[in-house]
C-alpha atoms as a PDB file:
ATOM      1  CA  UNK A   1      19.939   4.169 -20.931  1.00  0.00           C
ATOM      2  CA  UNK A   2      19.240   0.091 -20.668  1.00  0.00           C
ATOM      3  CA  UNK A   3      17.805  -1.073 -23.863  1.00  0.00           C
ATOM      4  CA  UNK A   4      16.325  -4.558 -23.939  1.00  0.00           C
ATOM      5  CA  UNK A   5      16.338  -6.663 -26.642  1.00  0.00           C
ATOM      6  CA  UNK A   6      13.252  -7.457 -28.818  1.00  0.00           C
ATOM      7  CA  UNK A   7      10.812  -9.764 -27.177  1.00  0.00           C
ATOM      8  CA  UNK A   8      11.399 -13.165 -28.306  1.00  0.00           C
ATOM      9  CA  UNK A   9      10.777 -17.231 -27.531  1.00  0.00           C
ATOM     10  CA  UNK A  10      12.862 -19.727 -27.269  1.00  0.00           C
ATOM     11  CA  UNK A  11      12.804 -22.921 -28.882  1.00  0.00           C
ATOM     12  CA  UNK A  12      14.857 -25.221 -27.459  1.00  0.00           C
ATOM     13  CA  UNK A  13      16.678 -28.497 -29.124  1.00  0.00           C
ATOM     14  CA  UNK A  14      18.102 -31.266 -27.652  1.00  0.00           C
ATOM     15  CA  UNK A  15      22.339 -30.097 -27.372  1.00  0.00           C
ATOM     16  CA  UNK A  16      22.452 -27.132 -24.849  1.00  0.00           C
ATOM     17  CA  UNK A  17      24.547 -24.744 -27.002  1.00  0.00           C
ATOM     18  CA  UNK A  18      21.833 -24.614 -29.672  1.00  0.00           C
ATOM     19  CA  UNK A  19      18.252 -22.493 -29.851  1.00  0.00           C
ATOM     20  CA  UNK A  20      15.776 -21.170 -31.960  1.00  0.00           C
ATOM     21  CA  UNK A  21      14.602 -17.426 -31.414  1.00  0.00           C
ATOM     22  CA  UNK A  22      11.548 -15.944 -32.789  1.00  0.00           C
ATOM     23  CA  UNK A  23      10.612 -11.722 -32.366  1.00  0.00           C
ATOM     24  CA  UNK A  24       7.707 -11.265 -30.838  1.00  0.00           C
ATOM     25  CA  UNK A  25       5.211  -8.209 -31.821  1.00  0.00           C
ATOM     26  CA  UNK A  26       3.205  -6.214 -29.848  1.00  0.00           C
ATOM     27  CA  UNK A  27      -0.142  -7.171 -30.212  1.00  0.00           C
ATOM     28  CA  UNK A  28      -2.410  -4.180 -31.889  1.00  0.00           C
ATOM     29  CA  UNK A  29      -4.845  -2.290 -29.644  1.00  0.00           C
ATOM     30  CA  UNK A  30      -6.395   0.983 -28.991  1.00  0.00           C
ATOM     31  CA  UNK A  31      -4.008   3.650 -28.766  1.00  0.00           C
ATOM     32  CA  UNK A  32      -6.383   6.489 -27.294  1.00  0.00           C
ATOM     33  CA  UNK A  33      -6.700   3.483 -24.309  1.00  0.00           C
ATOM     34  CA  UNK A  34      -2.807   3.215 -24.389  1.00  0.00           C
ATOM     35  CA  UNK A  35      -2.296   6.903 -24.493  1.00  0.00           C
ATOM     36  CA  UNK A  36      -4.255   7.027 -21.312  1.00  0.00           C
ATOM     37  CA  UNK A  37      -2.977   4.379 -19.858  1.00  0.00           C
ATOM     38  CA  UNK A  38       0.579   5.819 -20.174  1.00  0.00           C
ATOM     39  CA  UNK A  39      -0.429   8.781 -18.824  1.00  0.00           C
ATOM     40  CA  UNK A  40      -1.925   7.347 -15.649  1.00  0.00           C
ATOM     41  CA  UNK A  41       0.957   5.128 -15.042  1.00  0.00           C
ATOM     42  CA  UNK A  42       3.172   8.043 -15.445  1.00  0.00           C
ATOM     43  CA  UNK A  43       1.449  10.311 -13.151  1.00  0.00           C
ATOM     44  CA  UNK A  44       0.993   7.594 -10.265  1.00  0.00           C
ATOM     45  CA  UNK A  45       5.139   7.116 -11.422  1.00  0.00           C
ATOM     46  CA  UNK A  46       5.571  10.629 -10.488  1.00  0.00           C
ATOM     47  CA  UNK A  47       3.283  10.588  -6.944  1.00  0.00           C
ATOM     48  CA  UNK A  48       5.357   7.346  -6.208  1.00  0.00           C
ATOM     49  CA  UNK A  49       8.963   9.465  -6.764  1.00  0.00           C
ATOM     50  CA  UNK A  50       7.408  11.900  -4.498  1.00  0.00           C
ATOM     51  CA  UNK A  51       7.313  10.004  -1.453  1.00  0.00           C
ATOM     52  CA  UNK A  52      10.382   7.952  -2.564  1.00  0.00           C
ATOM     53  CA  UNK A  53      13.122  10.283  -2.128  1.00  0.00           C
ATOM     54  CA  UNK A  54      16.027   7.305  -2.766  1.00  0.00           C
ATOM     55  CA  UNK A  55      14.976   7.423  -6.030  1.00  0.00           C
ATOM     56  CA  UNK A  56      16.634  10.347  -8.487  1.00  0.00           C
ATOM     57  CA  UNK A  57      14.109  12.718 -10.173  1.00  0.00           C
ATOM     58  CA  UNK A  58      16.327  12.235 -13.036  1.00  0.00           C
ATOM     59  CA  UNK A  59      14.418   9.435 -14.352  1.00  0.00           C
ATOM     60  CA  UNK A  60      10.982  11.386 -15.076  1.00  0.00           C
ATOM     61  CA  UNK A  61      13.139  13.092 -17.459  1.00  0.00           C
ATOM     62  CA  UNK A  62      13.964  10.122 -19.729  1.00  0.00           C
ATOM     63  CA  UNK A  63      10.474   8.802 -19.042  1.00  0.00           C
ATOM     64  CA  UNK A  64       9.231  12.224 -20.986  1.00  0.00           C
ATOM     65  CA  UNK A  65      11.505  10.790 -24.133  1.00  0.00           C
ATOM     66  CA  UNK A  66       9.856   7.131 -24.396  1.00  0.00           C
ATOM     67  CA  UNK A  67       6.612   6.770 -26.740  1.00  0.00           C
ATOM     68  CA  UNK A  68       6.876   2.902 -26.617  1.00  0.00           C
ATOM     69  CA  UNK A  69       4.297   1.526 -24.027  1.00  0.00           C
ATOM     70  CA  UNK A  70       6.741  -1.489 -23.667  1.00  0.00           C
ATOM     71  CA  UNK A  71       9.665   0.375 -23.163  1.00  0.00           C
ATOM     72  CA  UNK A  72       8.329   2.955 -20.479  1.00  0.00           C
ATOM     73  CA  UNK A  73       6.630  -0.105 -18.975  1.00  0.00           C
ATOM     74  CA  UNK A  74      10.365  -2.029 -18.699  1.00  0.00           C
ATOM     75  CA  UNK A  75      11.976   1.290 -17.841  1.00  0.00           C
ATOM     76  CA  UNK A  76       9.393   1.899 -15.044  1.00  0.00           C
ATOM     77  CA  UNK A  77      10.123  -1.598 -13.826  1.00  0.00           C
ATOM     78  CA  UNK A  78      13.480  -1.271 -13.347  1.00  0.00           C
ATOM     79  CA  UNK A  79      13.020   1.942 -10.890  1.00  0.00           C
ATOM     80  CA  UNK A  80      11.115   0.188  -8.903  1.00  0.00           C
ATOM     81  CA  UNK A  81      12.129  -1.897  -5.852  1.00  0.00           C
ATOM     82  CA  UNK A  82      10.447  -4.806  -6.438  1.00  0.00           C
ATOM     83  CA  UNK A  83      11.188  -9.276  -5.708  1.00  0.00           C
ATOM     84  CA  UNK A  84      12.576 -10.639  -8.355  1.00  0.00           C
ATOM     85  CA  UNK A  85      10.213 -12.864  -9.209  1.00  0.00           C
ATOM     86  CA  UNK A  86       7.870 -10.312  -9.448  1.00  0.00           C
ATOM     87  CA  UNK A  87       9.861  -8.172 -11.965  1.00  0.00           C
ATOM     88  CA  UNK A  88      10.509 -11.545 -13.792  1.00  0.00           C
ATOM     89  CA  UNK A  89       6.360 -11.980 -13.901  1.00  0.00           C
ATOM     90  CA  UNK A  90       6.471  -8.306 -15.546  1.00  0.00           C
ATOM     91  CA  UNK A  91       8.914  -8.272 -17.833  1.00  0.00           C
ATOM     92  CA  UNK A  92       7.504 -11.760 -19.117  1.00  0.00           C
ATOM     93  CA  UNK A  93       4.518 -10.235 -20.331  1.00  0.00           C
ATOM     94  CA  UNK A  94       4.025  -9.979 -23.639  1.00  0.00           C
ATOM     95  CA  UNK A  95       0.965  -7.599 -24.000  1.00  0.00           C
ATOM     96  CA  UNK A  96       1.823  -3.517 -23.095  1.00  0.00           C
ATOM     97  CA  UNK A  97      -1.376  -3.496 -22.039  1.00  0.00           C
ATOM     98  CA  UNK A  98      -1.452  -5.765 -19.139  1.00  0.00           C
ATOM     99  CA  UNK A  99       1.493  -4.694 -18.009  1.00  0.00           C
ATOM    100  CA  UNK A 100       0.770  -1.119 -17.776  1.00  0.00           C
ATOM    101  CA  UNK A 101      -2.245  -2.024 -15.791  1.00  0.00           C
ATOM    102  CA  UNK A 102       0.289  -4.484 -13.279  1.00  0.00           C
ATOM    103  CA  UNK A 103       2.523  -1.872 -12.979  1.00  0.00           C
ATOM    104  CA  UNK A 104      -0.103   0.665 -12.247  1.00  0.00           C
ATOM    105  CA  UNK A 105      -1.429  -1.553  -9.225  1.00  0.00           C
ATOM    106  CA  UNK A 106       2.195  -1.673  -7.987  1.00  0.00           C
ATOM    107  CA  UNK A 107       2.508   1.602  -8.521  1.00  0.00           C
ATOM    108  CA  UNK A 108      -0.893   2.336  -6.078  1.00  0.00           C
ATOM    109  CA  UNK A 109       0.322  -0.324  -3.449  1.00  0.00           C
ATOM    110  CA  UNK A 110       3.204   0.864  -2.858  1.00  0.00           C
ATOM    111  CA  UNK A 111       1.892   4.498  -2.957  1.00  0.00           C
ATOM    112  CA  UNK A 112      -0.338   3.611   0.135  1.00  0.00           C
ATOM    113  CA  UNK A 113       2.579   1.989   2.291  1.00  0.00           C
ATOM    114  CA  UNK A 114       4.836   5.019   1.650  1.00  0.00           C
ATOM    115  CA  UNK A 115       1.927   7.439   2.775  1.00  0.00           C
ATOM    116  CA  UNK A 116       1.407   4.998   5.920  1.00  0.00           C
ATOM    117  CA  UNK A 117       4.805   4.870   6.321  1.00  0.00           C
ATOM    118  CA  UNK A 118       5.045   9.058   6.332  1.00  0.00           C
ATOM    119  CA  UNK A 119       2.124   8.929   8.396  1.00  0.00           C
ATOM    120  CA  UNK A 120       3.764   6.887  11.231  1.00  0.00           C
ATOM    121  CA  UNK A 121       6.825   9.230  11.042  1.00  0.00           C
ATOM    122  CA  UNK A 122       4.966  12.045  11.308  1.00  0.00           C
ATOM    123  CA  UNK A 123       3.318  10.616  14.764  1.00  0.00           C
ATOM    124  CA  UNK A 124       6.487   9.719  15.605  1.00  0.00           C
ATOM    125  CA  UNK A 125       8.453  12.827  15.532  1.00  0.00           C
ATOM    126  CA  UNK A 126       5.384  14.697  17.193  1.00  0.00           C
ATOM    127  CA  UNK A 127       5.768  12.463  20.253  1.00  0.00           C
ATOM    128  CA  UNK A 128       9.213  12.935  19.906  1.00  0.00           C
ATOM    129  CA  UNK A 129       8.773  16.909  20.109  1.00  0.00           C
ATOM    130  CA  UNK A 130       5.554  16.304  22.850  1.00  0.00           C
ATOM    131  CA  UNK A 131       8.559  14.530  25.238  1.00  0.00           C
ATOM    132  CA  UNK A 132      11.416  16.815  24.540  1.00  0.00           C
ATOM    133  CA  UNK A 133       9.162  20.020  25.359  1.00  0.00           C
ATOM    134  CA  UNK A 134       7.719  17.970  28.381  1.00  0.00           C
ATOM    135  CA  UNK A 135      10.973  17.424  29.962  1.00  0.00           C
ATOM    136  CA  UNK A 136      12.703  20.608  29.217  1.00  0.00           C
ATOM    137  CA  UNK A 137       9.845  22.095  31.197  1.00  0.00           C
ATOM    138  CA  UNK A 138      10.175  19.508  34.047  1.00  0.00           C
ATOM    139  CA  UNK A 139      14.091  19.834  34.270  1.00  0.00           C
ATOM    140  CA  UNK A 140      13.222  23.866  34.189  1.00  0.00           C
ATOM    141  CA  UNK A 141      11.096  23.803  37.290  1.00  0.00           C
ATOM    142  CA  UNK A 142      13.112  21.349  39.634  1.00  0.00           C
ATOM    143  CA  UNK A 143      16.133  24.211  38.825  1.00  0.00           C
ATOM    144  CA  UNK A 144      13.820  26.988  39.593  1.00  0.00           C
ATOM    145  CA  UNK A 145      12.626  24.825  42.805  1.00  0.00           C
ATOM    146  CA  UNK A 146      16.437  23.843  43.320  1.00  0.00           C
ATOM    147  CA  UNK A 147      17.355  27.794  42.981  1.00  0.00           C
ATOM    148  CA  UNK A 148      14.329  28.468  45.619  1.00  0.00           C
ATOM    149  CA  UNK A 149      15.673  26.413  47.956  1.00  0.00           C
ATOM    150  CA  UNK A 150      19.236  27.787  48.044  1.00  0.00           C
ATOM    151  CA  UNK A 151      17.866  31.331  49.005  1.00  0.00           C
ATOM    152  CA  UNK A 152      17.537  32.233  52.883  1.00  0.00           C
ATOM    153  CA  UNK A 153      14.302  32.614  54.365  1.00  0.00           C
ATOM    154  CA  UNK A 154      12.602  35.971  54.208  1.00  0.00           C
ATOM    155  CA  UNK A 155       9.939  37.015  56.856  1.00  0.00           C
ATOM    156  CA  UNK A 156       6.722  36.371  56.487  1.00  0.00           C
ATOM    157  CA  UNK A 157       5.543  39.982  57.973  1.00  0.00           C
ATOM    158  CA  UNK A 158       7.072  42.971  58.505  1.00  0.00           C
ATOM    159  CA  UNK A 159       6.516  42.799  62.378  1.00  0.00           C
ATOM    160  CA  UNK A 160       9.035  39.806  62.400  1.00  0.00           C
ATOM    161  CA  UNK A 161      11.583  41.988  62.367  1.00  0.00           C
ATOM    162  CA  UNK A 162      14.730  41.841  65.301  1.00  0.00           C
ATOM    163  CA  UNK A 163      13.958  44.735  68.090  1.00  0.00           C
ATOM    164  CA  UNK A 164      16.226  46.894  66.283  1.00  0.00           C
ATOM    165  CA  UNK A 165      13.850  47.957  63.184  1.00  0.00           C
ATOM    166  CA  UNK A 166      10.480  47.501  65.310  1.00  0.00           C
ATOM    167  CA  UNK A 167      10.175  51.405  66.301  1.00  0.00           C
ATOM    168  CA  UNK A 168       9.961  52.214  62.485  1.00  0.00           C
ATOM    169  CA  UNK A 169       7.995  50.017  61.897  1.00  0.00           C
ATOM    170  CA  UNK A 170       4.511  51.188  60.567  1.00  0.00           C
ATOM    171  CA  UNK A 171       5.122  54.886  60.450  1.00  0.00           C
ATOM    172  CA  UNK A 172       5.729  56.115  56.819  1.00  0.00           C
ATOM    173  CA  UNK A 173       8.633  56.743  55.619  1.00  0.00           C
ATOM    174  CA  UNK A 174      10.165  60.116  55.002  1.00  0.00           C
ATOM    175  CA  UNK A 175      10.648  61.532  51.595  1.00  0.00           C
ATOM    176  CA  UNK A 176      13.975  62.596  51.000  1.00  0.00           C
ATOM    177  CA  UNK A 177      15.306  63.334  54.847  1.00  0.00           C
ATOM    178  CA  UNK A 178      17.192  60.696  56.482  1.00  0.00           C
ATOM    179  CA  UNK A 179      18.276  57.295  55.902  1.00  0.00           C
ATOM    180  CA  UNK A 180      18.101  54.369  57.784  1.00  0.00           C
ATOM    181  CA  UNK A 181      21.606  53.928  59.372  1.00  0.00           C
ATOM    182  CA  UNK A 182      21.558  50.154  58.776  1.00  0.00           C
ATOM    183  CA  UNK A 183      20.422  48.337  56.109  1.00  0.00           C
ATOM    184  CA  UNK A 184      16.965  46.087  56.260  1.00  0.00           C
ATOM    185  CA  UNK A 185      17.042  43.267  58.346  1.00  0.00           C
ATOM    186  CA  UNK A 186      16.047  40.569  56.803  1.00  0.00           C
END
């Protein structure tokens, strides 16, 4: 796991190889409001893995082992896929606090786009499906119609039959006695 070090300023003097550091505290504020806070950036950190699937599950698991507000805030930070200076304007603040809240407003923006984004796919891969069904059926009838035309031409009626089958036709046939010597003529 990536550990920062303690917040801190830096006081600079006038050779480059020389500074002052001072630790900075958290500032003291309501934990019930932090508690919930955590909580709410945690589940909308969860709904945003969700519909992320590039990144690994893994990391809810070491988010369960942080109690620091600071620390899940930085680690949360770091999953994300965000500009650099807008992980710089995160990581700079000082107060937990704020940037739970920021990171629970990045959290719900980018929430939305992958939703849209799902959306859109979704529309996508119906049309998809809509085109592939529409021309399966369309290359199935021109070979049926293809098929059709190969086949000779049957008569229309049985009276358009050559001389040779005319005297049978329209008596019924016999059950059983004889057969016809030749085969149908059509």
């Amino acid at each position: 796991m990536i550990r920062r070090p303690p917040r801190s300023t830096l006081f600079p003097y006038t050779t480059l190889f020389r500074s002052e550091v001072e630790d900075l505290e958290d500032p003291a504020m309501n934990q019930l409001e932090l508690k919930a806070l955590k909580r709410s950036v945690y589940s909308a950190f969860e709904t945003f893995l969700d519909y992320a699937k590039k990144i690994p599950k893994d990391i809810l698991k070491s988010l369960n082992n942080i109690n620091s507000a600071s620390q899940l805030a930085d680690t949360i930070v770091l999953s994300l896929n965000l500009k650099l200076r807008e992980r710089q304007e995160l990581l700079e603040l000082v107060d937990p606090r704020q940037r739970l809240e920021k990171i629970y407003e990045i959290l719900q923006r980018e929430i939305e786009i992958l939703q849209v984004e799902r959306r859109i796919k979704g529309r996508i891969k119906k049309q998809m499906e809509r085109n592939q069904k529409e021309y399966y059926l369309n290359e199935h009838s021109s070979s049926r119609r293809t098929a059709d035309a190969t086949v000779t031409h049957f008569p229309q009626r049985v009276t358009d039959c050559p001389a040779q089958c005319s005297p049978r036709v329209g008596r019924p046939a016999s059950r059983g006695g004889r057969r016809c010597p030749r085969p149908p003529c059509w």
